[in-house]
N, C-alpha and C. Protein backbone atom coordinates (compact mmCIF):
# COMPACT_ATOMS: atom_id res chain seq x y z
N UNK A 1 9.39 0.62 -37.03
CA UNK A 1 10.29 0.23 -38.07
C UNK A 1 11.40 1.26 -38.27
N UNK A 2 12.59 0.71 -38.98
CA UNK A 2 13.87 1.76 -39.30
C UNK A 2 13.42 2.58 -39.90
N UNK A 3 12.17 3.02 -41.41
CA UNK A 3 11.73 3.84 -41.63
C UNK A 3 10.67 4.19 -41.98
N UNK A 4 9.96 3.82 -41.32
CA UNK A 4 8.22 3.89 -41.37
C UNK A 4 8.02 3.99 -39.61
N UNK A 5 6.54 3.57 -39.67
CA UNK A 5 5.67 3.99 -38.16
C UNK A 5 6.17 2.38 -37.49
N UNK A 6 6.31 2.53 -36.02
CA UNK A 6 6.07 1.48 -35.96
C UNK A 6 5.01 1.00 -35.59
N UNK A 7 4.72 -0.29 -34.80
CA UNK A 7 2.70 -0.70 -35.09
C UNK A 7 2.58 -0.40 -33.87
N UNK A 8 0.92 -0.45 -34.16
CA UNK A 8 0.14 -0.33 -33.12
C UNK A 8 -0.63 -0.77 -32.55
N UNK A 9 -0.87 -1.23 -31.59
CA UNK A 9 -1.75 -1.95 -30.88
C UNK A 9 -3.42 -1.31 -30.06
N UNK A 10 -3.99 -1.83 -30.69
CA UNK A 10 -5.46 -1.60 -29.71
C UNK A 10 -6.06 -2.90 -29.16
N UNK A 11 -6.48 -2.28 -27.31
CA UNK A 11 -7.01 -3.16 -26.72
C UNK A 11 -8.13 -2.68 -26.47
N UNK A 12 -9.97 -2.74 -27.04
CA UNK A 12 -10.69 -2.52 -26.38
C UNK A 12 -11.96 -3.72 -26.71
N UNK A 13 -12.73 -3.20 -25.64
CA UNK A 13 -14.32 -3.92 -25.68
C UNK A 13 -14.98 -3.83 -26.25
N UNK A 14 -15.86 -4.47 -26.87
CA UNK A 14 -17.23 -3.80 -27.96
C UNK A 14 -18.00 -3.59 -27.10
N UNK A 15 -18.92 -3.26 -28.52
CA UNK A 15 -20.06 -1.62 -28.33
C UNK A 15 -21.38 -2.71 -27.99
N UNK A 16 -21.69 -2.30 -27.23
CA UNK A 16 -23.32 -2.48 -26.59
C UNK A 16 -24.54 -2.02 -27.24
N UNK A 17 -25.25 -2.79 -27.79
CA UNK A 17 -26.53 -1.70 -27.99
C UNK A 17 -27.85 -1.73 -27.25
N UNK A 18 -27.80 -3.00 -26.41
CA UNK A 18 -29.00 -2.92 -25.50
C UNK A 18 -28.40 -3.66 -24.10
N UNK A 19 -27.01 -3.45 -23.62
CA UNK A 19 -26.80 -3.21 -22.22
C UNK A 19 -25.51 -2.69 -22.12
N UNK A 20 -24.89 -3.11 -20.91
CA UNK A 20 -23.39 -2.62 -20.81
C UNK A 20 -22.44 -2.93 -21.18
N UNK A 21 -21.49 -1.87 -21.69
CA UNK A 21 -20.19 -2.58 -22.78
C UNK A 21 -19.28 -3.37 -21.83
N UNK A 22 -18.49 -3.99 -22.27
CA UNK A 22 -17.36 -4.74 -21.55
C UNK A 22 -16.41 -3.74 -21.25
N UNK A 23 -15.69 -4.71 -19.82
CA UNK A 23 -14.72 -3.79 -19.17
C UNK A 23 -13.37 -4.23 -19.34
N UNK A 24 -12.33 -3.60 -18.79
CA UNK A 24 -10.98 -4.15 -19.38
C UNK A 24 -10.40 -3.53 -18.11
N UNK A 25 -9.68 -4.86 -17.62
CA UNK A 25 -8.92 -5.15 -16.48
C UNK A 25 -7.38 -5.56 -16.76
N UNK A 26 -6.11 -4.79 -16.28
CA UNK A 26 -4.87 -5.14 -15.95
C UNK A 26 -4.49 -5.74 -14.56
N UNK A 27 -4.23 -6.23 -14.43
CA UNK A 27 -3.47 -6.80 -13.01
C UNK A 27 -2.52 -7.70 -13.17
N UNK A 28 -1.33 -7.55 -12.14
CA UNK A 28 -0.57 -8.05 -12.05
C UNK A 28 -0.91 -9.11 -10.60
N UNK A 29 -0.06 -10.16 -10.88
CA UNK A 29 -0.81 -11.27 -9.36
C UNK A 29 -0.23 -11.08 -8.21
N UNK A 30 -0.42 -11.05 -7.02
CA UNK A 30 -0.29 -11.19 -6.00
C UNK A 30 1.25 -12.15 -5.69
N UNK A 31 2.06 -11.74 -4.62
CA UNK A 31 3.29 -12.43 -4.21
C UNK A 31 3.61 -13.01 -2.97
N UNK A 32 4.14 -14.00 -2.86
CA UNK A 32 3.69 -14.65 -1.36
C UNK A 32 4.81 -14.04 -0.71
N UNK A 33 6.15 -14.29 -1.22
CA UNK A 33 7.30 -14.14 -0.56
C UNK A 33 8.21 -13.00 -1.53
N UNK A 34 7.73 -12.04 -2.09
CA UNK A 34 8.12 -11.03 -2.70
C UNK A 34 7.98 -9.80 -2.89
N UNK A 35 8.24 -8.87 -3.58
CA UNK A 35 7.22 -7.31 -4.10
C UNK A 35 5.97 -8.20 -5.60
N UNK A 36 5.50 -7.27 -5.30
CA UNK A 36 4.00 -7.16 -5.87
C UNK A 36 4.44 -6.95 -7.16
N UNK A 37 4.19 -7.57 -8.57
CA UNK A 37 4.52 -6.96 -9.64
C UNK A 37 4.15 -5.55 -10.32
N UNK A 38 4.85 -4.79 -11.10
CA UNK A 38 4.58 -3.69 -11.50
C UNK A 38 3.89 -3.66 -12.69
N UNK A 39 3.01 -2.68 -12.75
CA UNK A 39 2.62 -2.17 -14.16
C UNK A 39 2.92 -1.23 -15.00
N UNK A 40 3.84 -0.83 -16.10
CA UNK A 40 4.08 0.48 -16.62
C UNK A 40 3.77 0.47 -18.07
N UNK A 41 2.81 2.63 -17.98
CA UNK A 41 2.57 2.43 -19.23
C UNK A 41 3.91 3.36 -19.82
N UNK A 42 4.47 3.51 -20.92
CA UNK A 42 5.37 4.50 -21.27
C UNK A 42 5.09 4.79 -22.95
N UNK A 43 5.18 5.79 -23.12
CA UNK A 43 4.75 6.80 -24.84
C UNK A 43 6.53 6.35 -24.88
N UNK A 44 6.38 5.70 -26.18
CA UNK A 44 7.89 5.81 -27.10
C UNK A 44 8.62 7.41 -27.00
N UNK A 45 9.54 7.23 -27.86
CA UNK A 45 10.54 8.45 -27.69
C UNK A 45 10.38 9.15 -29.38
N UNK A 46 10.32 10.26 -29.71
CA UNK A 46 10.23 10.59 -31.09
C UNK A 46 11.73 11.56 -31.19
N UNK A 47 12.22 11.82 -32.10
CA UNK A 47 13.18 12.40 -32.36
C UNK A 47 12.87 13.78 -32.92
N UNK A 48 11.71 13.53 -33.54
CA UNK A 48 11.55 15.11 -34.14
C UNK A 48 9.66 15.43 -33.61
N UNK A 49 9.94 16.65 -33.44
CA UNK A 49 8.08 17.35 -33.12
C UNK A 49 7.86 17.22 -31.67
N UNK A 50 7.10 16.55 -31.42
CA UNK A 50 6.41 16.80 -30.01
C UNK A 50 6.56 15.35 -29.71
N UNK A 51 6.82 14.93 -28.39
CA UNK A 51 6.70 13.34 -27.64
C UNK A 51 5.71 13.15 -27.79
N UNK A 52 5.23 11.56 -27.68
CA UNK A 52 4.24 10.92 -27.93
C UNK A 52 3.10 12.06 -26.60
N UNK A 53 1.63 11.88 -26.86
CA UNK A 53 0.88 11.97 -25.12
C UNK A 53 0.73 10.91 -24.78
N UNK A 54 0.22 11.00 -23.44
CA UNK A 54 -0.92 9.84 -22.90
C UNK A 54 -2.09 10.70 -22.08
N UNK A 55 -3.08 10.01 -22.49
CA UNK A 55 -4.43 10.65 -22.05
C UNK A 55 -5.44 9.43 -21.46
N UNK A 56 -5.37 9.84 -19.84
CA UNK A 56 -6.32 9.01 -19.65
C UNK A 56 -7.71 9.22 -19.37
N UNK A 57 -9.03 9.07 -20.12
CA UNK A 57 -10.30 9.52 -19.59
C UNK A 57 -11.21 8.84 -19.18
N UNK A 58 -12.06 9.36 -18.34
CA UNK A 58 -12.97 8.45 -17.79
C UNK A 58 -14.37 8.38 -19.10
N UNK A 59 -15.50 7.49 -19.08
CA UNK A 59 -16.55 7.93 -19.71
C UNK A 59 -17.09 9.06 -19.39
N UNK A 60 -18.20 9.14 -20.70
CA UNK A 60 -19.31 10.48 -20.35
C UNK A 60 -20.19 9.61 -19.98
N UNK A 61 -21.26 9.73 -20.00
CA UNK A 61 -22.43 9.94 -19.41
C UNK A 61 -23.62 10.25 -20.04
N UNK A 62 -24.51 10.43 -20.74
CA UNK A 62 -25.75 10.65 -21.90
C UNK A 62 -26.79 10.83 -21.38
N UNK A 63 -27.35 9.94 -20.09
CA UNK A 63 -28.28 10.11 -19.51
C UNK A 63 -28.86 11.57 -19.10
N UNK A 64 -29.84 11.48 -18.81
CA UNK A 64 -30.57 13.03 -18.66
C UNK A 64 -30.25 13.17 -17.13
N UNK A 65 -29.87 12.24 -15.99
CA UNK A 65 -29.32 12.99 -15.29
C UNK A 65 -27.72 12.04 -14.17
N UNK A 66 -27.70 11.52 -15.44
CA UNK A 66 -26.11 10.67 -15.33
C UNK A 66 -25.46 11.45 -15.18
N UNK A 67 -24.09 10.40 -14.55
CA UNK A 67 -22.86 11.11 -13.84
C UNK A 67 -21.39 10.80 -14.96
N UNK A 68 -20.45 11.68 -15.00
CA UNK A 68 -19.40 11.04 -16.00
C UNK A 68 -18.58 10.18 -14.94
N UNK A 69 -17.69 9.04 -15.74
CA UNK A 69 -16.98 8.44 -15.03
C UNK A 69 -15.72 8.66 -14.04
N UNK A 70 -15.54 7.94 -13.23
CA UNK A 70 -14.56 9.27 -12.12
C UNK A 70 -12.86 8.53 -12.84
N UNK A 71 -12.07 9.43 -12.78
CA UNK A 71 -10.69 8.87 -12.55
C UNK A 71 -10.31 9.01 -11.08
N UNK A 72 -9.76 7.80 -10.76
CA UNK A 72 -9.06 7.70 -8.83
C UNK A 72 -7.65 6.85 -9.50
N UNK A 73 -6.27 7.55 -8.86
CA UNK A 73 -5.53 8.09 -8.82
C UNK A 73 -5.12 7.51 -6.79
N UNK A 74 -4.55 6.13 -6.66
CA UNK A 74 -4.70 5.89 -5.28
C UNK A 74 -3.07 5.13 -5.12
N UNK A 75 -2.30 5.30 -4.46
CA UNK A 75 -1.00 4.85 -4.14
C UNK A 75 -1.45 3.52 -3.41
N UNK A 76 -0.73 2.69 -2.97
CA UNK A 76 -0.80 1.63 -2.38
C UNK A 76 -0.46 1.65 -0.54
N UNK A 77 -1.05 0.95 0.02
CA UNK A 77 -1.43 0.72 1.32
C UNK A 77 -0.09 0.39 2.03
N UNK A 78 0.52 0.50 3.33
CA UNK A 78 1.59 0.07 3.44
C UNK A 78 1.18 -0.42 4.69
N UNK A 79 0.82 -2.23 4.46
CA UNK A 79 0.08 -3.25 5.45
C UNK A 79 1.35 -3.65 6.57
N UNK A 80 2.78 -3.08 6.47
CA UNK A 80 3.75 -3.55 7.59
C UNK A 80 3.08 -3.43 8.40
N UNK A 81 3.43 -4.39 9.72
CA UNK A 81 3.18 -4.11 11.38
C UNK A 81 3.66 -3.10 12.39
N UNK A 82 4.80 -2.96 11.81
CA UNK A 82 5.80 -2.39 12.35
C UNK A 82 5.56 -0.31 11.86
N UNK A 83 6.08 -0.66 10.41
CA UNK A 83 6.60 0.15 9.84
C UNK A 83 6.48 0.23 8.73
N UNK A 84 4.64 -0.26 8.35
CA UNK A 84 4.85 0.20 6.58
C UNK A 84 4.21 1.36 6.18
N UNK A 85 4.96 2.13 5.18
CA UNK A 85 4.52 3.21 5.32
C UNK A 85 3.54 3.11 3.51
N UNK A 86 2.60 4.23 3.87
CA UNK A 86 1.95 4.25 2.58
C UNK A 86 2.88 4.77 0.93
N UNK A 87 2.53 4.19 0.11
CA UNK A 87 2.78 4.64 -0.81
C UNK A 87 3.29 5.90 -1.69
N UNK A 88 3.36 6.72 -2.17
CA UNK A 88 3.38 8.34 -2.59
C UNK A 88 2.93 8.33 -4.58
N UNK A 89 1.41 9.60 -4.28
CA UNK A 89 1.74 9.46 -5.72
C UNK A 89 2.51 10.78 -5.83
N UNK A 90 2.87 11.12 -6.92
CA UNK A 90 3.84 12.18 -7.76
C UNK A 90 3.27 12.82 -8.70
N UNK A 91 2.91 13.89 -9.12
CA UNK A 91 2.53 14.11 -10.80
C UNK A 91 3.43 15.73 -10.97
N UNK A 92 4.27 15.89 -12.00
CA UNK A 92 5.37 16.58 -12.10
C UNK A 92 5.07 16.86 -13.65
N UNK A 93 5.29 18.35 -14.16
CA UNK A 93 5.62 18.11 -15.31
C UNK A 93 6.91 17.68 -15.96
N UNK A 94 7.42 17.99 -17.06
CA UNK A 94 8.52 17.50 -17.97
C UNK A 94 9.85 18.11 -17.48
N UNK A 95 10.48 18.16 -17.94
CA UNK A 95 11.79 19.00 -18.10
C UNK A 95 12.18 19.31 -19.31
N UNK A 96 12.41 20.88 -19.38
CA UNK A 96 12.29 21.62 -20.48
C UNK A 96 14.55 21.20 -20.65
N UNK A 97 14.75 21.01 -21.14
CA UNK A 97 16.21 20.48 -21.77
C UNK A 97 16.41 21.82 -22.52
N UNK A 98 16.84 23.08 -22.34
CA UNK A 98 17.49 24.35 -22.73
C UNK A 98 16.14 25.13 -22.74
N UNK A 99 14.98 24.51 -22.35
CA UNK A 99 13.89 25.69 -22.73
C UNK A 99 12.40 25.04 -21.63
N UNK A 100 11.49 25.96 -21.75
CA UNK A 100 10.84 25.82 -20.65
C UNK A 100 10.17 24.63 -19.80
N UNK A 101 10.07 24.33 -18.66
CA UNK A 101 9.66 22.62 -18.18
C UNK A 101 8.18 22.58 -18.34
N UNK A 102 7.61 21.60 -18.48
CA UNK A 102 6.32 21.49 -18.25
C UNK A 102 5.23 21.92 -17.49
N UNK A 103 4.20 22.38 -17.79
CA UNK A 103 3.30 22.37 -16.84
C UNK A 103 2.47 22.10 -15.66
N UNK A 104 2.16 22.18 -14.82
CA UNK A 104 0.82 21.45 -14.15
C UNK A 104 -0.04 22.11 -13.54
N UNK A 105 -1.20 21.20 -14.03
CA UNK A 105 -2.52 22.06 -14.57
C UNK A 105 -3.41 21.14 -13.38
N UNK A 106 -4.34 22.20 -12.83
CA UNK A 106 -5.44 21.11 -12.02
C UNK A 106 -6.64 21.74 -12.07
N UNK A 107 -7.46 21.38 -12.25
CA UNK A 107 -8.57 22.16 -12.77
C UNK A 107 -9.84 21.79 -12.64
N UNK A 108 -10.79 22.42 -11.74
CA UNK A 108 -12.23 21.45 -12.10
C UNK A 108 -12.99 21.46 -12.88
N UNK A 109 -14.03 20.85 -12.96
CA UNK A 109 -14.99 20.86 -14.37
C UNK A 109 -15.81 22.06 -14.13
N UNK A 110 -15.81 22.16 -15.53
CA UNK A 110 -17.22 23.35 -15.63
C UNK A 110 -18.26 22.43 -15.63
N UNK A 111 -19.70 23.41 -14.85
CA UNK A 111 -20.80 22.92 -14.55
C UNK A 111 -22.07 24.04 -15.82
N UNK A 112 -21.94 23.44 -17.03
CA UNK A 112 -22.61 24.24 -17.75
C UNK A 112 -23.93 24.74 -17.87
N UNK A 113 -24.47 24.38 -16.47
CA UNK A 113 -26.12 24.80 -16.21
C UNK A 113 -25.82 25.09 -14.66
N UNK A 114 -24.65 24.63 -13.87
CA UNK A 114 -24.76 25.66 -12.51
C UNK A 114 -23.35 25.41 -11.93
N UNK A 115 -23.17 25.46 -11.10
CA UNK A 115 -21.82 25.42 -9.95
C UNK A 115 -20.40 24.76 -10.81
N UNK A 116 -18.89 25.26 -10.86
CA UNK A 116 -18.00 24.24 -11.41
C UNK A 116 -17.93 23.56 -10.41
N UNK A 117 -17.30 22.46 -10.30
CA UNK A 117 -17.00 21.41 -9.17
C UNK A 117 -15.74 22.19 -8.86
N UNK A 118 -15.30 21.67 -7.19
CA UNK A 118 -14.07 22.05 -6.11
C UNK A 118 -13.14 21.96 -6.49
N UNK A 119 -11.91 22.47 -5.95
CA UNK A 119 -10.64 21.68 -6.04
C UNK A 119 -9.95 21.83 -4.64
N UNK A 120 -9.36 20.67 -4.40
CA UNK A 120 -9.51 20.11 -2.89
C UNK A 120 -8.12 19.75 -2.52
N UNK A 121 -7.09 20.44 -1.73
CA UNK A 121 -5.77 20.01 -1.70
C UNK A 121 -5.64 19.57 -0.26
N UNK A 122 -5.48 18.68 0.30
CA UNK A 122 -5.57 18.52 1.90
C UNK A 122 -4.69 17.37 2.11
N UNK A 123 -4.04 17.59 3.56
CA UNK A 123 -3.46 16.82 4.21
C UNK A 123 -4.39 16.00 4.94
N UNK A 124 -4.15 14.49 5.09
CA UNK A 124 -4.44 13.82 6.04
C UNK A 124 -4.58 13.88 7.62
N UNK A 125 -5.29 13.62 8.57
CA UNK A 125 -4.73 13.87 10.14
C UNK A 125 -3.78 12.74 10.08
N UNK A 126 -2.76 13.28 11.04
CA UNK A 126 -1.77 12.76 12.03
C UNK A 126 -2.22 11.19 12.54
N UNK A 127 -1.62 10.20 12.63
CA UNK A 127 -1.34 9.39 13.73
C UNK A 127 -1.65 9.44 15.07
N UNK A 128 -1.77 8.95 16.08
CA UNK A 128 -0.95 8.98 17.79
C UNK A 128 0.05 10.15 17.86
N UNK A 129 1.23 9.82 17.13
CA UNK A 129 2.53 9.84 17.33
C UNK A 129 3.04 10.97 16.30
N UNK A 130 2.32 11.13 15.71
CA UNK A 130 2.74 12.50 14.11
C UNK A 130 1.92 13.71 13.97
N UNK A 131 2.80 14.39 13.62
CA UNK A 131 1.82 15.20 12.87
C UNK A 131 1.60 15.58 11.53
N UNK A 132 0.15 16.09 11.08
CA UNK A 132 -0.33 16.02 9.82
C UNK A 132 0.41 16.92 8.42
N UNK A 133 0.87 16.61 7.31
CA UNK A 133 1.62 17.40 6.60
C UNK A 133 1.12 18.77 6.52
């Protein structure tokens, strides 16, 4: 609104108490003779304080020897015959506009009874015809 919040929307599943909660699916449909439709999420713009976040998390886990839920983070396939090439993801921080740019942070989990988990930066192998970044 011109001077209040504007609204807000929540989309989720209910709570389970004796099996599994519901899941929540986006997709856009499939194109015969076109590009594939897009999905975007975007945080509004604020004028004063800090920009909106976005935080995406996977579940925990409770079980005595459950796993937490994974986030995957996968570009799209590039099925040409010829010449399609795969996808690219990106993750960049901000741009600092007269003052410092954003961060980026990668980090594995702490393992609070033994080992933290890896962190794993690797190129793919090569093609026939290429070589690997």
């Amino acid at each position: 609104g011109n001077n209040g919040v504007s609204g807000n929307m929540v989309l989720k599943t209910g709570t389970a108490s004796g099996g599994n909660s519901g899941s929540y699916t986006v997709t856009t449909g499939a194109a015969t003779n076109g590009a594939g439709g897009a999905i975007q999420m975007t945080v509004g713009t604020g004028n004063t304080g800090t920009g909106g976040a976005m935080t995406l998390t996977a579940g925990e886990s409770t079980a005595a020897s459950g796993t937490g839920g994974a986030v995957t983070v996968t570009a799209g396939k590039g099925a040409g015959a010829t010449a399609g090439a795969g996808g690219a993801v990106s993750i960049s921080g901000g741009i600092g506009n007269n003052f410092t740019g954003g961060a980026v942070t990668v980090s594995s989990g702490v393992g609070t009874a033994t080992s933290s988990g890896a962190v794993l930066i690797e190129s793919s192998n090569a093609g026939n015809n290429g070589v690997s970044g």
